[in-house]
N, C-alpha and C. Protein backbone atom coordinates (compact mmCIF):
# COMPACT_ATOMS: atom_id res chain seq x y z
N UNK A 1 62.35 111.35 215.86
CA UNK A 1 61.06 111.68 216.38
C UNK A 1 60.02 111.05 215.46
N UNK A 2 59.13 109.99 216.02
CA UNK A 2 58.24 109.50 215.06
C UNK A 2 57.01 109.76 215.75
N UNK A 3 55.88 109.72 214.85
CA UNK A 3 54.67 110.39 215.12
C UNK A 3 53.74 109.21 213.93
N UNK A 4 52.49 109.21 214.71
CA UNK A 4 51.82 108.33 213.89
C UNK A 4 50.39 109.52 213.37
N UNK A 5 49.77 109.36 212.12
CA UNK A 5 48.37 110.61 212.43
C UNK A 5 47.31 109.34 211.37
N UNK A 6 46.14 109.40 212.43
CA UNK A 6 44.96 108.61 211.60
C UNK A 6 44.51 109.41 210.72
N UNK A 7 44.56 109.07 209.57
CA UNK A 7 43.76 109.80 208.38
C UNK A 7 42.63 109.11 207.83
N UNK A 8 42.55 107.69 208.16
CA UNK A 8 41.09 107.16 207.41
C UNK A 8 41.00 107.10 206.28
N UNK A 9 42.25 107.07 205.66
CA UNK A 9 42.38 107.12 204.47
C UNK A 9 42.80 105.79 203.88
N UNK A 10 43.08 104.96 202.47
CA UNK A 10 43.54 104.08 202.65
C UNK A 10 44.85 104.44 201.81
N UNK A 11 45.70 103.17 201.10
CA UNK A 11 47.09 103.85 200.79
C UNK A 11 47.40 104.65 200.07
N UNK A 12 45.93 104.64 198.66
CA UNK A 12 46.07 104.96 197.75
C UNK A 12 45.95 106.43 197.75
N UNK A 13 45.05 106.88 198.41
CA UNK A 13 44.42 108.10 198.60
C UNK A 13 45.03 109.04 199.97
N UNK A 14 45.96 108.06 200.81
CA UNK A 14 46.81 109.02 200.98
C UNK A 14 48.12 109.44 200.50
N UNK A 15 48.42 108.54 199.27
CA UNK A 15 49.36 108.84 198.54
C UNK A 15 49.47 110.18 197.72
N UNK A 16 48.04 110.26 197.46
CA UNK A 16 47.30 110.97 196.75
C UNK A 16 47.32 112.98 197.51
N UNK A 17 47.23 112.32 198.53
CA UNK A 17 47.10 114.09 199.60
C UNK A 17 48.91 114.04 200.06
N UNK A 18 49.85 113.37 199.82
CA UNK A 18 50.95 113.55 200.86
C UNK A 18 51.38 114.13 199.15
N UNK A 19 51.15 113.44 197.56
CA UNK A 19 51.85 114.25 196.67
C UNK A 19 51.75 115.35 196.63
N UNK A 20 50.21 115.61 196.76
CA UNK A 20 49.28 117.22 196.25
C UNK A 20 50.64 118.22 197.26
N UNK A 21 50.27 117.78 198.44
CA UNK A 21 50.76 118.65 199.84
C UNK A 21 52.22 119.06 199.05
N UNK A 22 53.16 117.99 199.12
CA UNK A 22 54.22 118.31 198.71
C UNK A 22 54.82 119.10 197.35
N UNK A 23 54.06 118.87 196.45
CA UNK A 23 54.28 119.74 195.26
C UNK A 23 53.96 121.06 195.35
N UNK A 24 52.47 121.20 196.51
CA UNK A 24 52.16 122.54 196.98
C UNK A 24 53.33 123.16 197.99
N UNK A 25 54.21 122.25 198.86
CA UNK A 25 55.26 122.74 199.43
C UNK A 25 56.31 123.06 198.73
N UNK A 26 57.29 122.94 197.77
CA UNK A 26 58.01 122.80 196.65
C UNK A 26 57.39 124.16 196.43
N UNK A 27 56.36 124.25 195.86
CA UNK A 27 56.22 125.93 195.32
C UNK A 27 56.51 126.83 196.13
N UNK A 28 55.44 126.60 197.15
CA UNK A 28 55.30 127.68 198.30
C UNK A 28 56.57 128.12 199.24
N UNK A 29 57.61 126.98 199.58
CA UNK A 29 58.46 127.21 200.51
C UNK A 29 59.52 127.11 199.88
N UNK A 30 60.14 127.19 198.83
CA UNK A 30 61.11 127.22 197.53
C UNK A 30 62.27 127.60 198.13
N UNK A 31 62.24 128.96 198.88
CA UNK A 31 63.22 129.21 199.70
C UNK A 31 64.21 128.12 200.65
N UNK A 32 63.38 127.19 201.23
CA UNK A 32 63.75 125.99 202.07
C UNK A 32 64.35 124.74 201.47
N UNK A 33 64.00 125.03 200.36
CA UNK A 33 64.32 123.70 199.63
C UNK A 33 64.29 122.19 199.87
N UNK A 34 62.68 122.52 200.24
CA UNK A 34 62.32 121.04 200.13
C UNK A 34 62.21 120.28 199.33
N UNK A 35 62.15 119.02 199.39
CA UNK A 35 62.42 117.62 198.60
C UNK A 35 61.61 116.62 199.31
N UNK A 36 60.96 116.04 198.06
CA UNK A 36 60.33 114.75 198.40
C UNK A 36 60.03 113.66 197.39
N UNK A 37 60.61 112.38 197.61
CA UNK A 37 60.47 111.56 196.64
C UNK A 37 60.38 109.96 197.37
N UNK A 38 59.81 109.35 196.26
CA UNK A 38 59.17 107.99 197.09
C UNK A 38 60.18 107.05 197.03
N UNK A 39 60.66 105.88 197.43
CA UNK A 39 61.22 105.07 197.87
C UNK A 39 60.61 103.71 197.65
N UNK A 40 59.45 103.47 198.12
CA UNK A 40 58.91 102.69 197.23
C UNK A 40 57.63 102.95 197.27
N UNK A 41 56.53 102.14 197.13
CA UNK A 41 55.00 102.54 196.91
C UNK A 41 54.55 102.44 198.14
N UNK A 42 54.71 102.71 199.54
CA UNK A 42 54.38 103.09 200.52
C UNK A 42 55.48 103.99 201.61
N UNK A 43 56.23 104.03 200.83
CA UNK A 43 57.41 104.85 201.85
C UNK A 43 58.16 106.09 200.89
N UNK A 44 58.64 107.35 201.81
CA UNK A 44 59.12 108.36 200.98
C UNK A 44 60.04 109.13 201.72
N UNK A 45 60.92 109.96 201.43
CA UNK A 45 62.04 110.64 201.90
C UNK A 45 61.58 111.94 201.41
N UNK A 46 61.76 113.00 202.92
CA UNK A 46 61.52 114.45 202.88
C UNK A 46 62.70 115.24 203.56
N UNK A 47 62.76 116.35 203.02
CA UNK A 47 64.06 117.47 203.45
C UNK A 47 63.60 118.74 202.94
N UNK A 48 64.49 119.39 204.07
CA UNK A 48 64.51 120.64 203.74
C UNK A 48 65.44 121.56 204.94
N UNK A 49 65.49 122.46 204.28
CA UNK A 49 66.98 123.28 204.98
C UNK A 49 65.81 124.46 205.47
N UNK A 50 66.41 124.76 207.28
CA UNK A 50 66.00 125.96 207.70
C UNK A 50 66.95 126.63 208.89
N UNK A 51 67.04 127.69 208.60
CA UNK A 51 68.41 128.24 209.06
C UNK A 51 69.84 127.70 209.01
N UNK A 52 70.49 127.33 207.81
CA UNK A 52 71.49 126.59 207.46
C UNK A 52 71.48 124.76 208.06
N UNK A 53 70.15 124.71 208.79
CA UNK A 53 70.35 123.71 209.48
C UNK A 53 69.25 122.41 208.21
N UNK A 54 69.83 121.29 207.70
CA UNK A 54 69.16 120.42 207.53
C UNK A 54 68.25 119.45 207.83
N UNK A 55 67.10 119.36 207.88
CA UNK A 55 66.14 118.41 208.43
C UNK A 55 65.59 117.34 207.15
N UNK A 56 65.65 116.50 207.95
CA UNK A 56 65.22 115.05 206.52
C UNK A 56 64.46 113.80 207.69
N UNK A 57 63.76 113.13 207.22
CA UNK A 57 62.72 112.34 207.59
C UNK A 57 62.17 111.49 206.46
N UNK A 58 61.41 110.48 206.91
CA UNK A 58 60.70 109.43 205.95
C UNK A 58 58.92 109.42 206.22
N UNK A 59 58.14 109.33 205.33
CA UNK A 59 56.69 109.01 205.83
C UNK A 59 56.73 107.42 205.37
N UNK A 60 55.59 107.09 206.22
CA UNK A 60 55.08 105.55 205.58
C UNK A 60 53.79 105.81 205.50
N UNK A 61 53.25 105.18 204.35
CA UNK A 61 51.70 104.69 204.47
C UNK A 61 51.44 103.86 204.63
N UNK A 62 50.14 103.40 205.57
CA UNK A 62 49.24 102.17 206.13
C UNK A 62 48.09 102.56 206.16
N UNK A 63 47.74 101.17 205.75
CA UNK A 63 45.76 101.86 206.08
C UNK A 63 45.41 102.37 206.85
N UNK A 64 44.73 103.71 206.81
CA UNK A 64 43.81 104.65 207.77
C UNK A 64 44.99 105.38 208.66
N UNK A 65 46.20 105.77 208.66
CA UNK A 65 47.43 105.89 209.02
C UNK A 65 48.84 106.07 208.48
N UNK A 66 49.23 107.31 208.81
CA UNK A 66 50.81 107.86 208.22
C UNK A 66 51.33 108.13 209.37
N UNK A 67 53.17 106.94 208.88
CA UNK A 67 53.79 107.41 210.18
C UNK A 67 54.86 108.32 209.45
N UNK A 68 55.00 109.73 210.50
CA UNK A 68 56.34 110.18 210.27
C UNK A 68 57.31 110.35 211.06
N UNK A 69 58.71 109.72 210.74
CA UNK A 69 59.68 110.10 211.34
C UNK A 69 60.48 111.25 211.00
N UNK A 70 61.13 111.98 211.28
CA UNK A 70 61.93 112.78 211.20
C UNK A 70 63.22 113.30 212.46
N UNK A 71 64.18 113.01 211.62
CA UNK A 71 65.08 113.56 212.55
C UNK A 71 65.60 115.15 212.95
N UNK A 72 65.64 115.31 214.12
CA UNK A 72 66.12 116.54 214.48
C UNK A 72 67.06 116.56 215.00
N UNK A 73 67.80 117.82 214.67
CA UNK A 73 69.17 117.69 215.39
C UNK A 73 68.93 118.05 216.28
N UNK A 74 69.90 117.60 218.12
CA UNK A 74 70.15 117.80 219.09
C UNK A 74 69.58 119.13 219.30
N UNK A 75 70.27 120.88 218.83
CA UNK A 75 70.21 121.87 219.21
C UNK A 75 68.65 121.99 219.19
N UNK A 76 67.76 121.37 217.72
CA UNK A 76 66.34 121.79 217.89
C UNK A 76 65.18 120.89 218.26
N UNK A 77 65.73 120.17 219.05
CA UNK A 77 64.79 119.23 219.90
C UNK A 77 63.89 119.98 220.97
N UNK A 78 64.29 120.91 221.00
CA UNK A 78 63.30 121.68 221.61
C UNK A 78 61.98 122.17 220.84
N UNK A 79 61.78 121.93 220.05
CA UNK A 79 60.67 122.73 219.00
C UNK A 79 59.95 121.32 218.41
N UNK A 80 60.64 119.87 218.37
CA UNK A 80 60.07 119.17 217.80
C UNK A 80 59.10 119.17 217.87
N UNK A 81 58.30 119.07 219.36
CA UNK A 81 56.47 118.72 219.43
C UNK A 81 56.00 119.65 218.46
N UNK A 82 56.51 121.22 218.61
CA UNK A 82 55.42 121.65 217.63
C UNK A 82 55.55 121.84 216.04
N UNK A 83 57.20 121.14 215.93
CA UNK A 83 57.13 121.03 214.94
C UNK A 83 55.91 119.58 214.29
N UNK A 84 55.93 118.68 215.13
CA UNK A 84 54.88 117.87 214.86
C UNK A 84 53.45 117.98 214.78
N UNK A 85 53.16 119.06 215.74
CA UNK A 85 51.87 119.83 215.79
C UNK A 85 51.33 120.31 214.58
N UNK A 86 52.49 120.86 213.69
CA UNK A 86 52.43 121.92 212.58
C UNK A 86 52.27 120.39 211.11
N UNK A 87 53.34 119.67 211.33
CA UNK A 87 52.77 118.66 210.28
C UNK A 87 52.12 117.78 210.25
N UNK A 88 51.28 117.59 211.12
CA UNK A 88 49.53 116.90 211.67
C UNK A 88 48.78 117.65 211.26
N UNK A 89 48.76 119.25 211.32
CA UNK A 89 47.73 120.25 211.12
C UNK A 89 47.84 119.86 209.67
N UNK A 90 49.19 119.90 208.75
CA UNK A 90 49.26 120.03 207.41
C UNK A 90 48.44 118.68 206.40
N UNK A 91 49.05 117.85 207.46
CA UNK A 91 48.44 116.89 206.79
C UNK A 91 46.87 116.39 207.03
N UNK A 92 46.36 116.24 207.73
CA UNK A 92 44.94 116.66 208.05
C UNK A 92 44.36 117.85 206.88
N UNK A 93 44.90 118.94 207.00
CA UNK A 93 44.67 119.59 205.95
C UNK A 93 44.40 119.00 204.42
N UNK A 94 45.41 118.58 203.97
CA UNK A 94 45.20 118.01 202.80
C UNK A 94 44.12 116.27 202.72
N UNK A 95 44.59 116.13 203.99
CA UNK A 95 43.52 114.45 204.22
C UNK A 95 42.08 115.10 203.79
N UNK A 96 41.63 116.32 204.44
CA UNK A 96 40.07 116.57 204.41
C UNK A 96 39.93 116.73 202.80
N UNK A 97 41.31 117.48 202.05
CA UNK A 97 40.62 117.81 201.07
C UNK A 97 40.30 116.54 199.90
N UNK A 98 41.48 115.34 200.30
CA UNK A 98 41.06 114.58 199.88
C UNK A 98 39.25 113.75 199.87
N UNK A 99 39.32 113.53 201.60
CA UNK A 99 37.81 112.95 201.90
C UNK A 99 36.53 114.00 201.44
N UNK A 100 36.94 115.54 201.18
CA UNK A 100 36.14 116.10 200.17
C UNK A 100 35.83 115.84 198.84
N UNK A 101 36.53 115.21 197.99
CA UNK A 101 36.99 114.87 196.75
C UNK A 101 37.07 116.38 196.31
N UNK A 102 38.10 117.11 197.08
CA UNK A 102 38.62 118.13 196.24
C UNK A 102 40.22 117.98 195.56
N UNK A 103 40.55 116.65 195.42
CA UNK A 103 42.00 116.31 194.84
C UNK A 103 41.53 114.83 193.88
């Protein structure tokens, strides 16, 4: 499932809101055991376990634009859209706080 979200951001500075986000996920959702680490200076690998079930995906950065893929397994392809819904909201989230210069 890939998803593209305009952030208006450029690479640097959304590098900048996808770390913040994630280190803030790492704390907060500890239980899930998410993971995220870069791959190279525009691409990164994410996971995390929910209900014994594993989910893992890649972001890319491009100017003004993050794509994410993520795979879902078969059984929860039903939930993807909003699982995409939910990490557009997140990331938007952290995009503003960037274009605030609150990061």
């Amino acid at each position: 499932m890939k998803h593209t979200i305009d952030t208006g951001l450029d690479r640097e500075l959304s590098r900048t809101a996808i770390d913040r986000a994630m280190g803030a996920y790492k704390e907060r959702f500890s239980a899930y055991q998410p993971r995220f680490e870069w791959t190279s200076a525009d691409q990164g690998e994410f996971g995390f376990e929910a209900k014994g079930v594993k989910l893992q995906g890649t972001i890319a950065i491009h100017d003004r634009k993050i794509d994410v893929d993520m795979h879902v397994p078969l059984l929860f392809r039903v939930f993807q859209g909003k699982a995409m819904d939910v990490i557009e909201e997140q990331v938007n989230l952290w995009v503003g706080k960037v274009k605030r210069g609150e990061l």
